[in-house]
C-alpha atoms as a PDB file:
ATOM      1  CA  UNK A   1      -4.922 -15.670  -7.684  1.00  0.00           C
ATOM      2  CA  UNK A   2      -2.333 -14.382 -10.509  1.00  0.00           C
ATOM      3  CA  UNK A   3      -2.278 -11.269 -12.315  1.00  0.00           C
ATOM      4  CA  UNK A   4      -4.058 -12.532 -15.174  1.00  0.00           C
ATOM      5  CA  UNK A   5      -6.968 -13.343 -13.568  1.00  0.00           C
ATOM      6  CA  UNK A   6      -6.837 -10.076 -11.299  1.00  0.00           C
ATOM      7  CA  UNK A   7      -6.991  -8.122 -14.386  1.00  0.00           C
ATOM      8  CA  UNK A   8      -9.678 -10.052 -15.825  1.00  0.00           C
ATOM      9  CA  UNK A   9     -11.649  -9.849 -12.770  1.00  0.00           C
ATOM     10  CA  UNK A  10     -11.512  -5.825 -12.939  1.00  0.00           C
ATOM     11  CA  UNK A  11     -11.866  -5.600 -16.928  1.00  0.00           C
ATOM     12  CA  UNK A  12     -15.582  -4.666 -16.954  1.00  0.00           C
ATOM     13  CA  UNK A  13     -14.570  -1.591 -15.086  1.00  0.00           C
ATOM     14  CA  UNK A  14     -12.978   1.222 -16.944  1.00  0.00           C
ATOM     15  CA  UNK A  15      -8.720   0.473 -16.582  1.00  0.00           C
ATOM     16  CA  UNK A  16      -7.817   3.373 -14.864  1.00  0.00           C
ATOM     17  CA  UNK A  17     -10.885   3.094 -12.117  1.00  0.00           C
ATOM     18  CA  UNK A  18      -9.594  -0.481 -12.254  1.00  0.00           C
ATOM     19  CA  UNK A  19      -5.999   0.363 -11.462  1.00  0.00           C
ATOM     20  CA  UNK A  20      -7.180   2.821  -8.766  1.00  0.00           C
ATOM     21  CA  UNK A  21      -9.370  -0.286  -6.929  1.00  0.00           C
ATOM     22  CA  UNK A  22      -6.391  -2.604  -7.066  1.00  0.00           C
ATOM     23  CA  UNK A  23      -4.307  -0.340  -5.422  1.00  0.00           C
ATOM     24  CA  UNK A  24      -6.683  -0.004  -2.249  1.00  0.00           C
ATOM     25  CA  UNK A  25      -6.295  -4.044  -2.270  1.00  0.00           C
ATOM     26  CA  UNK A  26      -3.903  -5.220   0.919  1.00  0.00           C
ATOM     27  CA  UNK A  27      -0.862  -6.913   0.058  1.00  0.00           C
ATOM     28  CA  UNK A  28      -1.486  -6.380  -3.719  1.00  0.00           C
ATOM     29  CA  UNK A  29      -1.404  -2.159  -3.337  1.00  0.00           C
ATOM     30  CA  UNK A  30       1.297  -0.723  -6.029  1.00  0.00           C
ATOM     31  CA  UNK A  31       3.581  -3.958  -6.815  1.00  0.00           C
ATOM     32  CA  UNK A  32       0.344  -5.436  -8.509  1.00  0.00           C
ATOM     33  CA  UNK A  33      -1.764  -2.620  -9.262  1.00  0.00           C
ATOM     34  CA  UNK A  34       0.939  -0.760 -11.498  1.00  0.00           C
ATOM     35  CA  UNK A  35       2.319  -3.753 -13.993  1.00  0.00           C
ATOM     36  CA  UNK A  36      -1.237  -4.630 -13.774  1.00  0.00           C
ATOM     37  CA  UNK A  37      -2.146  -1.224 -15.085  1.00  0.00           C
ATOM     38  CA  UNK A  38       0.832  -1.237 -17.484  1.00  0.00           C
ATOM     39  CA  UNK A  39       0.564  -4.638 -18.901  1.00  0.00           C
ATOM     40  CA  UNK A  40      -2.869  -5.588 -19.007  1.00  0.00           C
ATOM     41  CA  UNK A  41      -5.070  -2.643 -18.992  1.00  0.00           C
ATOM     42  CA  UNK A  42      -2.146  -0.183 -21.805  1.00  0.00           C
ATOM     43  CA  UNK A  43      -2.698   2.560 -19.493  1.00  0.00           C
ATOM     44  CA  UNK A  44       0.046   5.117 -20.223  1.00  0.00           C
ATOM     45  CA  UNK A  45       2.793   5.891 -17.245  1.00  0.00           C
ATOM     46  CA  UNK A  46       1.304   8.797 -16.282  1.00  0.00           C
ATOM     47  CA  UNK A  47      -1.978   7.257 -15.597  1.00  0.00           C
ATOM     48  CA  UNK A  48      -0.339   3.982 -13.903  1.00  0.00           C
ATOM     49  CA  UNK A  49       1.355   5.952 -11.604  1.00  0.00           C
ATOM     50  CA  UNK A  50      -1.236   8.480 -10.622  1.00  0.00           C
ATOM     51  CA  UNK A  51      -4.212   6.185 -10.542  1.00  0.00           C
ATOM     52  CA  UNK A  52      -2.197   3.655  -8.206  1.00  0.00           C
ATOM     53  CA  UNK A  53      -0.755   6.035  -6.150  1.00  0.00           C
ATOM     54  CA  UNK A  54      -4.037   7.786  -5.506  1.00  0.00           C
ATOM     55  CA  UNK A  55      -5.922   4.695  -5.106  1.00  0.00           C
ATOM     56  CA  UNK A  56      -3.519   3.508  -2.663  1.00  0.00           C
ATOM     57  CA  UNK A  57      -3.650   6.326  -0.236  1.00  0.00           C
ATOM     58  CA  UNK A  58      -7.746   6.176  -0.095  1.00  0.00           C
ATOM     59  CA  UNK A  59      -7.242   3.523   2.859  1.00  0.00           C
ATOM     60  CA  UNK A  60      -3.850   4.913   4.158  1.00  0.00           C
ATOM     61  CA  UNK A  61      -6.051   8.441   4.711  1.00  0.00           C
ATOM     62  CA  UNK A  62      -8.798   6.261   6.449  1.00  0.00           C
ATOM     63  CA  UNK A  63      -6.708   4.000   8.279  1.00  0.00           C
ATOM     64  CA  UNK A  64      -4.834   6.884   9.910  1.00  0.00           C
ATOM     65  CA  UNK A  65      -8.462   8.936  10.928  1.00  0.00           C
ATOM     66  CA  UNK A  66     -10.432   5.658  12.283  1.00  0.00           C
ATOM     67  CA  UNK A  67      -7.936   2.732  13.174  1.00  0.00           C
ATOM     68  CA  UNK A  68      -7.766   3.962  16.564  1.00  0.00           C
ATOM     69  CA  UNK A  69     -10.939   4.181  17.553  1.00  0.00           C
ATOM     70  CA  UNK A  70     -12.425   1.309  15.556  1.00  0.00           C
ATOM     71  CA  UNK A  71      -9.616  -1.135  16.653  1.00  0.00           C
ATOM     72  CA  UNK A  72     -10.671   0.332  20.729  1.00  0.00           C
ATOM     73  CA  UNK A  73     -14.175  -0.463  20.095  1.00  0.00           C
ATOM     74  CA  UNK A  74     -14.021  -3.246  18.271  1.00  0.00           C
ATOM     75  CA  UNK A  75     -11.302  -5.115  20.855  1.00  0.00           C
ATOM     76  CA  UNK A  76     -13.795  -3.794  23.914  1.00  0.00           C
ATOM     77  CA  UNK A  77     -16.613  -5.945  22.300  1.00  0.00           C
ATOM     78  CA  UNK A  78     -15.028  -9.109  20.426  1.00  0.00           C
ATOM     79  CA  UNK A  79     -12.449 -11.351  21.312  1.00  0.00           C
ATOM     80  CA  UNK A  80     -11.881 -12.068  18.012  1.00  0.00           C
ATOM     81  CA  UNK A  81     -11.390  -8.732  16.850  1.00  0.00           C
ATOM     82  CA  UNK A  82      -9.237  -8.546  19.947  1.00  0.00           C
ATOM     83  CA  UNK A  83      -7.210 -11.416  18.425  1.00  0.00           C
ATOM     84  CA  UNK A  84      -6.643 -10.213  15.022  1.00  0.00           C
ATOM     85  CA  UNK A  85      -5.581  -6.619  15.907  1.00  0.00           C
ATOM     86  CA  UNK A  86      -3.401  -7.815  18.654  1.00  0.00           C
ATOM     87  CA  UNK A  87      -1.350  -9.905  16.262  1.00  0.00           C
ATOM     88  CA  UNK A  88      -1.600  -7.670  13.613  1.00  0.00           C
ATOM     89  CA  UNK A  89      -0.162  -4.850  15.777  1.00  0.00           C
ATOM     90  CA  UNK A  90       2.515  -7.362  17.480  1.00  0.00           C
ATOM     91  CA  UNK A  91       3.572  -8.498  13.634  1.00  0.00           C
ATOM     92  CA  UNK A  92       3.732  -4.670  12.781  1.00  0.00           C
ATOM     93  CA  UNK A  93       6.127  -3.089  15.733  1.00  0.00           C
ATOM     94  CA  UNK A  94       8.019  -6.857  15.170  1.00  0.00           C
ATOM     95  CA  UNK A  95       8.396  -5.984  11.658  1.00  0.00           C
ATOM     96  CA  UNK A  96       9.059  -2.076  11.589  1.00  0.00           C
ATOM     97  CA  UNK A  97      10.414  -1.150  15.456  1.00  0.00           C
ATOM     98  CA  UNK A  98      14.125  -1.840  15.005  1.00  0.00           C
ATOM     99  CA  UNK A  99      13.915   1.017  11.576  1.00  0.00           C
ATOM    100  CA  UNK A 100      11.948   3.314  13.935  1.00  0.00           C
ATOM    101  CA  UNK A 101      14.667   3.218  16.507  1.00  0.00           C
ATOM    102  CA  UNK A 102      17.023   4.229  14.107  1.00  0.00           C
ATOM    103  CA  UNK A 103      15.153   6.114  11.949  1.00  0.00           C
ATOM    104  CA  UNK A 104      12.633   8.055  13.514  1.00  0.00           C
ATOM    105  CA  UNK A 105      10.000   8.917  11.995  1.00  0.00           C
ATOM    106  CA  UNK A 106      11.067   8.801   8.645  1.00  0.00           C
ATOM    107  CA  UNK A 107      11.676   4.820   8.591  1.00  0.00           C
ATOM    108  CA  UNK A 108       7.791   5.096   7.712  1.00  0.00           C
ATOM    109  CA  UNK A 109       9.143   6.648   4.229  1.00  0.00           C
ATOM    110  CA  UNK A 110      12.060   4.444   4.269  1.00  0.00           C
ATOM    111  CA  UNK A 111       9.442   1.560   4.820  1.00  0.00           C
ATOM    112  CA  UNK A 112       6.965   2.223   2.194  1.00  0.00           C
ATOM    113  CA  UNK A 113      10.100   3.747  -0.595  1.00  0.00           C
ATOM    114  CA  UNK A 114      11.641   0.493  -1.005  1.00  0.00           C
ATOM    115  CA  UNK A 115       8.895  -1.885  -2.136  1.00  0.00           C
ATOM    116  CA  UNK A 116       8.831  -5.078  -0.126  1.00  0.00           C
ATOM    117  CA  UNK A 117       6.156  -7.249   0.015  1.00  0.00           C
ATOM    118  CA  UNK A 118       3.690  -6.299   3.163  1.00  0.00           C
ATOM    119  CA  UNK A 119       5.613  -2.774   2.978  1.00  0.00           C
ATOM    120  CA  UNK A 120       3.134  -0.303   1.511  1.00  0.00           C
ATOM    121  CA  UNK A 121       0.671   2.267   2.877  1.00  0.00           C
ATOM    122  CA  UNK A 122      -1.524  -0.546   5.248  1.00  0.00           C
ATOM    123  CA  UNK A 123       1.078  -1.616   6.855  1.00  0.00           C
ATOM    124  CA  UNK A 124       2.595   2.130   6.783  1.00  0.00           C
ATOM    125  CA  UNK A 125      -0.531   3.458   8.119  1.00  0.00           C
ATOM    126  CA  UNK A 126      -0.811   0.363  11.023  1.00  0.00           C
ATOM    127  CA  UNK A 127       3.278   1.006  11.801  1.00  0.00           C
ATOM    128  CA  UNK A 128       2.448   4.698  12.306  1.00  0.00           C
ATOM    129  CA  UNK A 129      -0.591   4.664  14.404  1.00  0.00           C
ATOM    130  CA  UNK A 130       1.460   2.354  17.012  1.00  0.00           C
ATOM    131  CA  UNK A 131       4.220   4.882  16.830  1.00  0.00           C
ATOM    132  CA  UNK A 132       1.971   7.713  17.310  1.00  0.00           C
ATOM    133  CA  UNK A 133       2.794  10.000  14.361  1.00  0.00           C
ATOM    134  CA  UNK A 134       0.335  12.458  14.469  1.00  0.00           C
ATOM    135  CA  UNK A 135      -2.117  12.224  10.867  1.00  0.00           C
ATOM    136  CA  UNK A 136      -0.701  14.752   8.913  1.00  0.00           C
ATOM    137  CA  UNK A 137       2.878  14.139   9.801  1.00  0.00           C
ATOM    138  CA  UNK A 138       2.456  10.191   8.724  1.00  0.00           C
ATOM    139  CA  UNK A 139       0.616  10.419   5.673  1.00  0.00           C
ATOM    140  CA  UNK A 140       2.693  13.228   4.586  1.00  0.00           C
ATOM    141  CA  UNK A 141       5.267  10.198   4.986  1.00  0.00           C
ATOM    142  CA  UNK A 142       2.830   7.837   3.574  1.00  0.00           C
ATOM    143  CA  UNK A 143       2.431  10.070   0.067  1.00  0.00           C
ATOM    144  CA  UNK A 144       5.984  10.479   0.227  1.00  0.00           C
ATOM    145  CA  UNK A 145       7.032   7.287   0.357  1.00  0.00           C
ATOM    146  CA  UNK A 146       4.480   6.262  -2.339  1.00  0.00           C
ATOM    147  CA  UNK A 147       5.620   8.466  -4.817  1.00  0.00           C
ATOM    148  CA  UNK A 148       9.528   6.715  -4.580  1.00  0.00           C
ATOM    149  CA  UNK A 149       8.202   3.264  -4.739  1.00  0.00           C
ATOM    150  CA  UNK A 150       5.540   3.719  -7.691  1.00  0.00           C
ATOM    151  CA  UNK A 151       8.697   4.603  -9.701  1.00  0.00           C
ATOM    152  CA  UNK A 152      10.499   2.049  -8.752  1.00  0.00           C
ATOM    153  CA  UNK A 153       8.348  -0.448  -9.570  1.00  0.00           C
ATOM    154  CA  UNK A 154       7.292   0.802 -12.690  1.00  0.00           C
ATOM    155  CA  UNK A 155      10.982   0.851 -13.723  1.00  0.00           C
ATOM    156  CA  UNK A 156      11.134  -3.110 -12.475  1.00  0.00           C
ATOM    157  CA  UNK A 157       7.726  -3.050 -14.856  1.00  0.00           C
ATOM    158  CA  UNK A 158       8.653  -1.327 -17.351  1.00  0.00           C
ATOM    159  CA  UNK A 159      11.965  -3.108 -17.507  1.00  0.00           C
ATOM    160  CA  UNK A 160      10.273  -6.260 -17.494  1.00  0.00           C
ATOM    161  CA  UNK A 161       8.074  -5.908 -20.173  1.00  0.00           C
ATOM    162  CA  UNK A 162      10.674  -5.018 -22.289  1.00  0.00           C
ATOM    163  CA  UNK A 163      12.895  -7.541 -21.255  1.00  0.00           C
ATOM    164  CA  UNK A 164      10.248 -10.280 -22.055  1.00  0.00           C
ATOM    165  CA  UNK A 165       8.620  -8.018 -25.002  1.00  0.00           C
ATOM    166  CA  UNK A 166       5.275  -7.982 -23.002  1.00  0.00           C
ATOM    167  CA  UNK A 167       3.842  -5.007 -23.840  1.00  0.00           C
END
């Protein structure tokens, strides 16, 4: 699925409630929700950036409060649940353990600043719950980190568009 047709999927749905519904999407998140926003919905900055950001931290807010318990309860009572969260949480400290050694806590910012693909607030969220950073600590983190990599990528948008005269 492309851009395009993500857009066009959401375009019955005002742009910036839209923009704030792509961002809760995992993998997509900011690097599809803002050029999405810019590009095909017109939205101004401003409301790119706000609506993405806030849409994004909806699940890192849940995720932090109820992955713990739900992931116990659901790997007590389903092998296959037991399976997915185990190699979700294996590909997790594989991918973000070496930054927290160094880093501390704040390789969660330094995680979810710089946008990577698979680096936003799920994965953020997942990295600190098997780190145990206490809730308001991490999504303090989270927001943080959100707020550095929405500009960034709306500078790669932004630049983009104007490089290809796309707006």
């Amino acid at each position: 699925m492309n851009l395009d047709s993500l857009a066009l999927f959401f375009s019955s749905f005002p742009p910036e409630f839209a923009t704030f519904i792509l961002a809760m999407i995992p993998v997509l998140e900011l690097q599809a929700s803002i050029p999405i926003a810019l590009g095909a919905y017109k939205l101004p900055l401003f409301s790119a950036y706000f609506f993405s950001i806030a849409g994004n931290l909806v699940p890192a807010f849940f995720l932090l409060m109820f992955l713990d318990p739900v992931s116990r309860y659901l790997m007590e009572r389903s092998n296959f649940f037991k399976k997915i969260f185990e190699w979700v949480f294996q590909y997790t400290r594989g991918k973000f353990s070496q930054k927290y050694i160094k880093y501390g806590q704040w390789a969660i910012f330094a995680f979810i600043a710089i946008p990577t693909p698979l680096s936003g607030a799920w994965s953020s969220s997942v990295a600190a719950f098997l780190f145990n950073i206490p809730f308001k600590r991490a999504f303090l983190l989270i927001a943080l980190g959100e707020i550095i990599a929405g500009a960034i990528i709306i500078g790669i948008a932004e630049g983009a568009f104007t490089m290809f005269r796309v707006s």
